[in-house]
N, C-alpha and C. Protein backbone atom coordinates (compact mmCIF):
# COMPACT_ATOMS: atom_id res chain seq x y z
N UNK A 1 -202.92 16.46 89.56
CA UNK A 1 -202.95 16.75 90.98
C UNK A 1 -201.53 17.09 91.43
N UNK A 2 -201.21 18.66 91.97
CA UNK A 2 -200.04 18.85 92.15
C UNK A 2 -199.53 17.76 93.35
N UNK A 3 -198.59 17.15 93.87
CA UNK A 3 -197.31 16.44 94.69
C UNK A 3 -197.35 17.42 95.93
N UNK A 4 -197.44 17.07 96.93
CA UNK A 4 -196.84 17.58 98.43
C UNK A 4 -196.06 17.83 98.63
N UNK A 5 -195.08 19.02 98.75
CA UNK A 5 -193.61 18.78 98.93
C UNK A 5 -193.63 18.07 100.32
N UNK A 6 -192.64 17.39 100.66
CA UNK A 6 -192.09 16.63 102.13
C UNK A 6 -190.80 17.09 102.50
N UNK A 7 -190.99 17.91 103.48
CA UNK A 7 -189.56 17.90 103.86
C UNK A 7 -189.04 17.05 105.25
N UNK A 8 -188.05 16.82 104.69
CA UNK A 8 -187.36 15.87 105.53
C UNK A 8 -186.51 16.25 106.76
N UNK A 9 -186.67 15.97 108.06
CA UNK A 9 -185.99 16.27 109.33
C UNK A 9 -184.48 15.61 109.13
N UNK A 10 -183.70 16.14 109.41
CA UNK A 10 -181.97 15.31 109.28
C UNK A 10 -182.25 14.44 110.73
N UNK A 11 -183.14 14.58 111.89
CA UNK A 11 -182.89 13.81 113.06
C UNK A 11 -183.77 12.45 112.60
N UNK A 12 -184.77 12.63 111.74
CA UNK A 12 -185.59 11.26 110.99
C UNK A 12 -185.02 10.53 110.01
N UNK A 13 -184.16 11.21 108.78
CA UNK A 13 -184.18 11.02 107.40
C UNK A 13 -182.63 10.01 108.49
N UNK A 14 -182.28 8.79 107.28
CA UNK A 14 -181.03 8.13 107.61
C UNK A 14 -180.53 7.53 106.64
N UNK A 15 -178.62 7.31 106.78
CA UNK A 15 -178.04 6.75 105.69
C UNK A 15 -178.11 5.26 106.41
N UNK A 16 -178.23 4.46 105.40
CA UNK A 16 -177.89 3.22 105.76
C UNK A 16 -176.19 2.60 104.92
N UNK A 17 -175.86 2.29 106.30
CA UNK A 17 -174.02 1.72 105.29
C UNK A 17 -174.51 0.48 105.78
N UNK A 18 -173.46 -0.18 104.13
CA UNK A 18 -173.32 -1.63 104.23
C UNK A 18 -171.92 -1.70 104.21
N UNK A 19 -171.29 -2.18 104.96
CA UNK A 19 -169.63 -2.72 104.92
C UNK A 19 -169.17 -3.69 105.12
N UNK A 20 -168.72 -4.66 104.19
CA UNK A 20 -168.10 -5.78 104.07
C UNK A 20 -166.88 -6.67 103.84
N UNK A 21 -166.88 -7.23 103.91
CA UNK A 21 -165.11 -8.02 103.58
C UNK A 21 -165.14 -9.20 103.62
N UNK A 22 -165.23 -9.37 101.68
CA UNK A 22 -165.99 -10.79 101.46
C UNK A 22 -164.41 -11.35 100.48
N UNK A 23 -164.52 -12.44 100.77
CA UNK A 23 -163.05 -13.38 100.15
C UNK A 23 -163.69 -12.92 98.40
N UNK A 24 -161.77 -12.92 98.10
CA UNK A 24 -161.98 -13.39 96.40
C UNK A 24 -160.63 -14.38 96.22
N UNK A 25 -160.74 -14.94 96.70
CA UNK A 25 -159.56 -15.90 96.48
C UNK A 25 -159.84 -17.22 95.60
N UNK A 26 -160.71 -16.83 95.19
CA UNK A 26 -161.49 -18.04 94.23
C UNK A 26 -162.19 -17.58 93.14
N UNK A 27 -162.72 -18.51 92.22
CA UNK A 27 -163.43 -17.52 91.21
C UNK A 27 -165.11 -17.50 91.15
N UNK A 28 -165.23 -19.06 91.80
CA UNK A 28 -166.57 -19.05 92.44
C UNK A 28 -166.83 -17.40 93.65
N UNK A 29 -166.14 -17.10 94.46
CA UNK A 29 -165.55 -16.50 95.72
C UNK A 29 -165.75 -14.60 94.88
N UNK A 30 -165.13 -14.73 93.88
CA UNK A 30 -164.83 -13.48 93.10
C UNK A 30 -166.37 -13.24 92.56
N UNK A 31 -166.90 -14.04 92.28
CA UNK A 31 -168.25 -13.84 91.09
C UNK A 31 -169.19 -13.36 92.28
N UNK A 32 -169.11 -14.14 93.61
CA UNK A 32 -170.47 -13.81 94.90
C UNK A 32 -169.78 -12.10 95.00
N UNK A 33 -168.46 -11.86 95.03
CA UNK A 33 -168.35 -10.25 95.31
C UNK A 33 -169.07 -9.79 94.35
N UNK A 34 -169.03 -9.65 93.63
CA UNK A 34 -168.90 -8.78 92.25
C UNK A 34 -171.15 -9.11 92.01
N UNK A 35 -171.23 -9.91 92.42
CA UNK A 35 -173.00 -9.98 92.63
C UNK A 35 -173.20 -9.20 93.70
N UNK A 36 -172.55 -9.59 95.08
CA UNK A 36 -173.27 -8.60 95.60
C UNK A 36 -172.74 -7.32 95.63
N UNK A 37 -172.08 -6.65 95.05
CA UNK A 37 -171.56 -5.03 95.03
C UNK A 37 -172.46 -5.00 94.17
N UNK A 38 -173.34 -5.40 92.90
CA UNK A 38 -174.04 -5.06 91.86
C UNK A 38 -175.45 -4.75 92.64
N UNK A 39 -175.79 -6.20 94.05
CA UNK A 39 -176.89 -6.11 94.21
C UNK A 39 -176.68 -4.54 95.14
N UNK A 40 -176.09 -4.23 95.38
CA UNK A 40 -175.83 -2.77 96.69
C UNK A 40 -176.35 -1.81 95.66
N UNK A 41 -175.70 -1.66 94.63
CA UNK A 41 -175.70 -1.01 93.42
C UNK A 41 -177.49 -0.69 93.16
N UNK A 42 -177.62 -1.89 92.71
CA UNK A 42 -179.23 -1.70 92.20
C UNK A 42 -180.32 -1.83 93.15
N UNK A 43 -179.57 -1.41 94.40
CA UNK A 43 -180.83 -1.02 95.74
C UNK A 43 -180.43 0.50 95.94
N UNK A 44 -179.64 1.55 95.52
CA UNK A 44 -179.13 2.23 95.43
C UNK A 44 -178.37 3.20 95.95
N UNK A 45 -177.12 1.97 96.59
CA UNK A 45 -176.13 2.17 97.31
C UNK A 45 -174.95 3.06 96.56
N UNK A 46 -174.11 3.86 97.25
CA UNK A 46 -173.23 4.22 96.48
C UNK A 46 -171.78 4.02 97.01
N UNK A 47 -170.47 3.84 96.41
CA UNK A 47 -169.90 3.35 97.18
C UNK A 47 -169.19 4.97 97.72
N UNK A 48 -168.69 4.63 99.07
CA UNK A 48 -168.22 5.56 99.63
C UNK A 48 -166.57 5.42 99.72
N UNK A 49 -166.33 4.01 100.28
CA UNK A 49 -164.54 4.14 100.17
C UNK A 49 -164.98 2.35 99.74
N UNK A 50 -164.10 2.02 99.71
CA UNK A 50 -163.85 0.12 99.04
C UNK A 50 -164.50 -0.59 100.26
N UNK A 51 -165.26 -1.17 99.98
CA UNK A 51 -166.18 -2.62 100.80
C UNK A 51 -167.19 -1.33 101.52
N UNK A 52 -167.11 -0.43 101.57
CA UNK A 52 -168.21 0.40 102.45
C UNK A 52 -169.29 1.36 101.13
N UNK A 53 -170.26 1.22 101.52
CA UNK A 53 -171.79 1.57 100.58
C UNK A 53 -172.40 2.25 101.33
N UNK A 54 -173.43 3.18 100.98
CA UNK A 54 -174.17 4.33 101.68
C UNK A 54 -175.60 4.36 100.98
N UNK A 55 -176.34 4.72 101.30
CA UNK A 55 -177.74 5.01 100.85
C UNK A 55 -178.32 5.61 101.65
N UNK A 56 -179.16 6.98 101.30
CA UNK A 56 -179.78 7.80 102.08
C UNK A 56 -181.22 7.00 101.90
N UNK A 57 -181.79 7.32 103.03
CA UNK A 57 -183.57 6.34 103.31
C UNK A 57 -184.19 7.73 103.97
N UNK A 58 -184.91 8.09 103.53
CA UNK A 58 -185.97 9.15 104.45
C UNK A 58 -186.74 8.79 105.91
N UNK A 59 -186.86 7.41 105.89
CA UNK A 59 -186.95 6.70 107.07
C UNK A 59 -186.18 5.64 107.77
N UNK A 60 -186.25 5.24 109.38
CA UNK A 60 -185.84 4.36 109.59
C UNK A 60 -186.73 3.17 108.85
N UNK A 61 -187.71 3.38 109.14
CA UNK A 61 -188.65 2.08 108.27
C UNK A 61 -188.33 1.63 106.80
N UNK A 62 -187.81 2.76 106.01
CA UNK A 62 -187.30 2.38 104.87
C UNK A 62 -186.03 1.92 104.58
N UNK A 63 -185.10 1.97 105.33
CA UNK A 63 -183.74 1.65 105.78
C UNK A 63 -184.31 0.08 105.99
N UNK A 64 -185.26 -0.04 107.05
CA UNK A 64 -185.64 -1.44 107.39
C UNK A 64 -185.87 -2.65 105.78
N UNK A 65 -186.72 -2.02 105.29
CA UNK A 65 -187.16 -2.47 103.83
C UNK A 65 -186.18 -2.59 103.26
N UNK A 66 -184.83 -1.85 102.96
CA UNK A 66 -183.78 -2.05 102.03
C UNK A 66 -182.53 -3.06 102.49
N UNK A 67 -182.72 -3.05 103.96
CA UNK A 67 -181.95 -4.06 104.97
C UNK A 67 -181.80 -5.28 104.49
N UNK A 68 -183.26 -5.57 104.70
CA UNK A 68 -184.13 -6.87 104.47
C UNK A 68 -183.69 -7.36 102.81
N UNK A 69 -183.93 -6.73 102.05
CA UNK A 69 -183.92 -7.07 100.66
C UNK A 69 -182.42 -6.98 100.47
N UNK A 70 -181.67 -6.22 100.85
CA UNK A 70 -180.09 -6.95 100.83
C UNK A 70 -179.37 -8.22 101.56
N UNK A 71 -180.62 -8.56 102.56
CA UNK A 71 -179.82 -9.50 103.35
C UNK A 71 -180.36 -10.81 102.55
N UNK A 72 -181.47 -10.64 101.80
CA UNK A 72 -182.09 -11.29 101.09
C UNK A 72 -180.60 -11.99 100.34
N UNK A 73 -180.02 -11.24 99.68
CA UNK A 73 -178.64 -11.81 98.12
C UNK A 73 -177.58 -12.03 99.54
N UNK A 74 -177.02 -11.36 100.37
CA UNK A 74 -175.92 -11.62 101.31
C UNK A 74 -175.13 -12.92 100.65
N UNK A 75 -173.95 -12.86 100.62
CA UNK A 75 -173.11 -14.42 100.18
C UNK A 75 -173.00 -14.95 101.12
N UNK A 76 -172.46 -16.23 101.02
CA UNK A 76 -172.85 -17.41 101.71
C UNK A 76 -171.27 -17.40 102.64
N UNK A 77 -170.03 -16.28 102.05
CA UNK A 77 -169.10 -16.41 102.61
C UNK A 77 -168.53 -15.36 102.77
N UNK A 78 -167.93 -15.00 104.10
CA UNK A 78 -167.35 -13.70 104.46
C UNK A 78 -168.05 -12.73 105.65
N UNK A 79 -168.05 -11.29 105.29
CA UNK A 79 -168.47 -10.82 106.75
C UNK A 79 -169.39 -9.77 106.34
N UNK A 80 -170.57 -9.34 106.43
CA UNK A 80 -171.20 -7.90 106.29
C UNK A 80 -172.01 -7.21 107.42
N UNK A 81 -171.99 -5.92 107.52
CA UNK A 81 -172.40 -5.48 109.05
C UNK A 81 -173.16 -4.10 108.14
N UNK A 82 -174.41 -3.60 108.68
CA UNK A 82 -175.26 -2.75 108.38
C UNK A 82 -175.15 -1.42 109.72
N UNK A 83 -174.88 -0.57 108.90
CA UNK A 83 -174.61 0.80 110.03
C UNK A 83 -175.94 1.81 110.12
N UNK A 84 -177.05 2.19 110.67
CA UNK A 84 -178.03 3.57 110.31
C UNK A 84 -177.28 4.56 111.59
N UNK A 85 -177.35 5.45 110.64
CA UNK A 85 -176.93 6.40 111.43
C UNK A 85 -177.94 7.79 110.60
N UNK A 86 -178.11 8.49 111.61
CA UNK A 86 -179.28 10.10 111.47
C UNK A 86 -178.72 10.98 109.94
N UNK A 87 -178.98 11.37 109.36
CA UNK A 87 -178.71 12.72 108.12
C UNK A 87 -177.86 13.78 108.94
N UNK A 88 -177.97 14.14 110.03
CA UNK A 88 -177.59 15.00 110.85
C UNK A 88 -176.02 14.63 111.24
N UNK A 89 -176.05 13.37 111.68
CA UNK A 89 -174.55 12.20 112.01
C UNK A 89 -174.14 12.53 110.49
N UNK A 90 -174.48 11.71 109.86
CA UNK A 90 -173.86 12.00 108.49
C UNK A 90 -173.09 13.47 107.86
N UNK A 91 -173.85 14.21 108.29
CA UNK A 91 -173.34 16.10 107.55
C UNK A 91 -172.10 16.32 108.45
N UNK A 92 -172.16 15.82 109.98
CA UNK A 92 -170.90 15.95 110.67
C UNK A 92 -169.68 15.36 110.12
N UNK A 93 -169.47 14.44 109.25
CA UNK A 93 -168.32 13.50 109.21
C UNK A 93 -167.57 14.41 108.22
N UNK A 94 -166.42 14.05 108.62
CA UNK A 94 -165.15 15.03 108.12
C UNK A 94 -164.56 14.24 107.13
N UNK A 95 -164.30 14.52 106.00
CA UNK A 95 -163.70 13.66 105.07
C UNK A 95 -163.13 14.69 104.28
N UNK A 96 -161.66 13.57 104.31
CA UNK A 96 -159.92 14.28 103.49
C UNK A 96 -159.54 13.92 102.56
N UNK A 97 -159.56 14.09 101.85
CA UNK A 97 -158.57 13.41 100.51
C UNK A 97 -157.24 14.05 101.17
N UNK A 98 -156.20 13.22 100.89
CA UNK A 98 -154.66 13.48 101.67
C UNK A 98 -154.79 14.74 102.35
N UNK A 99 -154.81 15.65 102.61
CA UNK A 99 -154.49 17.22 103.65
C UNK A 99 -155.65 17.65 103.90
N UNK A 100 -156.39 17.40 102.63
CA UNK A 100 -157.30 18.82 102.15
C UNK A 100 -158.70 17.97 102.25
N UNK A 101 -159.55 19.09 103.40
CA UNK A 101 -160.42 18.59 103.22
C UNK A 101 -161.98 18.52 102.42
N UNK A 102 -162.67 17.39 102.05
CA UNK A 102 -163.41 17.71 100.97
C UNK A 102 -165.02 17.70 101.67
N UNK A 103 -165.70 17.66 100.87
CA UNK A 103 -167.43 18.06 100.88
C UNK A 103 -167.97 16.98 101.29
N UNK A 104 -169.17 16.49 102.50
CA UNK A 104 -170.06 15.24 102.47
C UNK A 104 -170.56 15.18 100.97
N UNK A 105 -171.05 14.00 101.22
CA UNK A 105 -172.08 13.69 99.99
C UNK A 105 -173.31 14.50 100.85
N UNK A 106 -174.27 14.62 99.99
CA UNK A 106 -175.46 15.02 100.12
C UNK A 106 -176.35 14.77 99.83
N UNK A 107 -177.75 14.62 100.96
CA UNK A 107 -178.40 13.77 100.24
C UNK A 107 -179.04 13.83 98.47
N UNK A 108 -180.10 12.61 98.21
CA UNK A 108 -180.42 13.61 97.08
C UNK A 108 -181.38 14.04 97.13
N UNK A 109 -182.02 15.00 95.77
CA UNK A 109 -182.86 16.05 96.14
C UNK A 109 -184.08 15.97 95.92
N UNK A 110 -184.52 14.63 96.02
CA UNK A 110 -185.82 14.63 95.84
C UNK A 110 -186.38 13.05 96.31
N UNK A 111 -186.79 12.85 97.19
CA UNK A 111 -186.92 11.51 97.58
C UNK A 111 -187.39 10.70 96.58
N UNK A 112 -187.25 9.04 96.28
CA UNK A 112 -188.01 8.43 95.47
C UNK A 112 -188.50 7.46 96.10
N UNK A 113 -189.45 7.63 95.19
CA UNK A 113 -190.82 5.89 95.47
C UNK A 113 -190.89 5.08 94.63
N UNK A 114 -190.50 3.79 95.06
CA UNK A 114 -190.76 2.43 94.23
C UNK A 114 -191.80 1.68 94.34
């Protein structure tokens, strides 16, 4: 049975950021980072600059679902704040490496289902 293509609206589809700033001044302290950057990881966050993560969601509702299941691991110490912002917000943002400026990420090209 051929698949539906879906195309996705940039004013529907959304990135979800996770950005944090969690202590490592310990080694107990070091091991909760290093779990949860893995758990960002294997919900399939990518990192964008240091303590900040991105993931494109085709929905807000699915953004909701991936929220939830990260806040699920969250450490027990430090600070994390969840950003959604539109596909559309996202293509606007201007990003430099020193002078020169470089390319958004984009989403990817084919939505997936778990």
């Amino acid at each position: 049975m051929p698949r539906k293509r879906v195309n996705l609206s940039e004013y529907r589809s959304v990135w979800l950021f996770a950005m944090f700033d969690l202590p490592v001044d310990t080694r107990a302290a070091r091991r909760n980072y290093t779990r949860f950057r893995k758990d960002l990881l294997r919900e399939g966050f990518h990192m964008l600059q240091f303590s900040v993560y991105a993931r494109f969601c085709g929905c807000e509702e699915r953004a909701h679902v991936i929220r939830t299941r990260v806040h699920a691991v969250l450490p027990p110490d430090g600070q994390v704040r969840f950003v959604m912002i539109t596909d559309r917000q996202f293509g606007k943002m201007e990003v430099y490496e020193g002078k020169t400026r470089a390319e958004t990420e984009k989403p990817p090209p084919q939505l997936s289902f778990f």
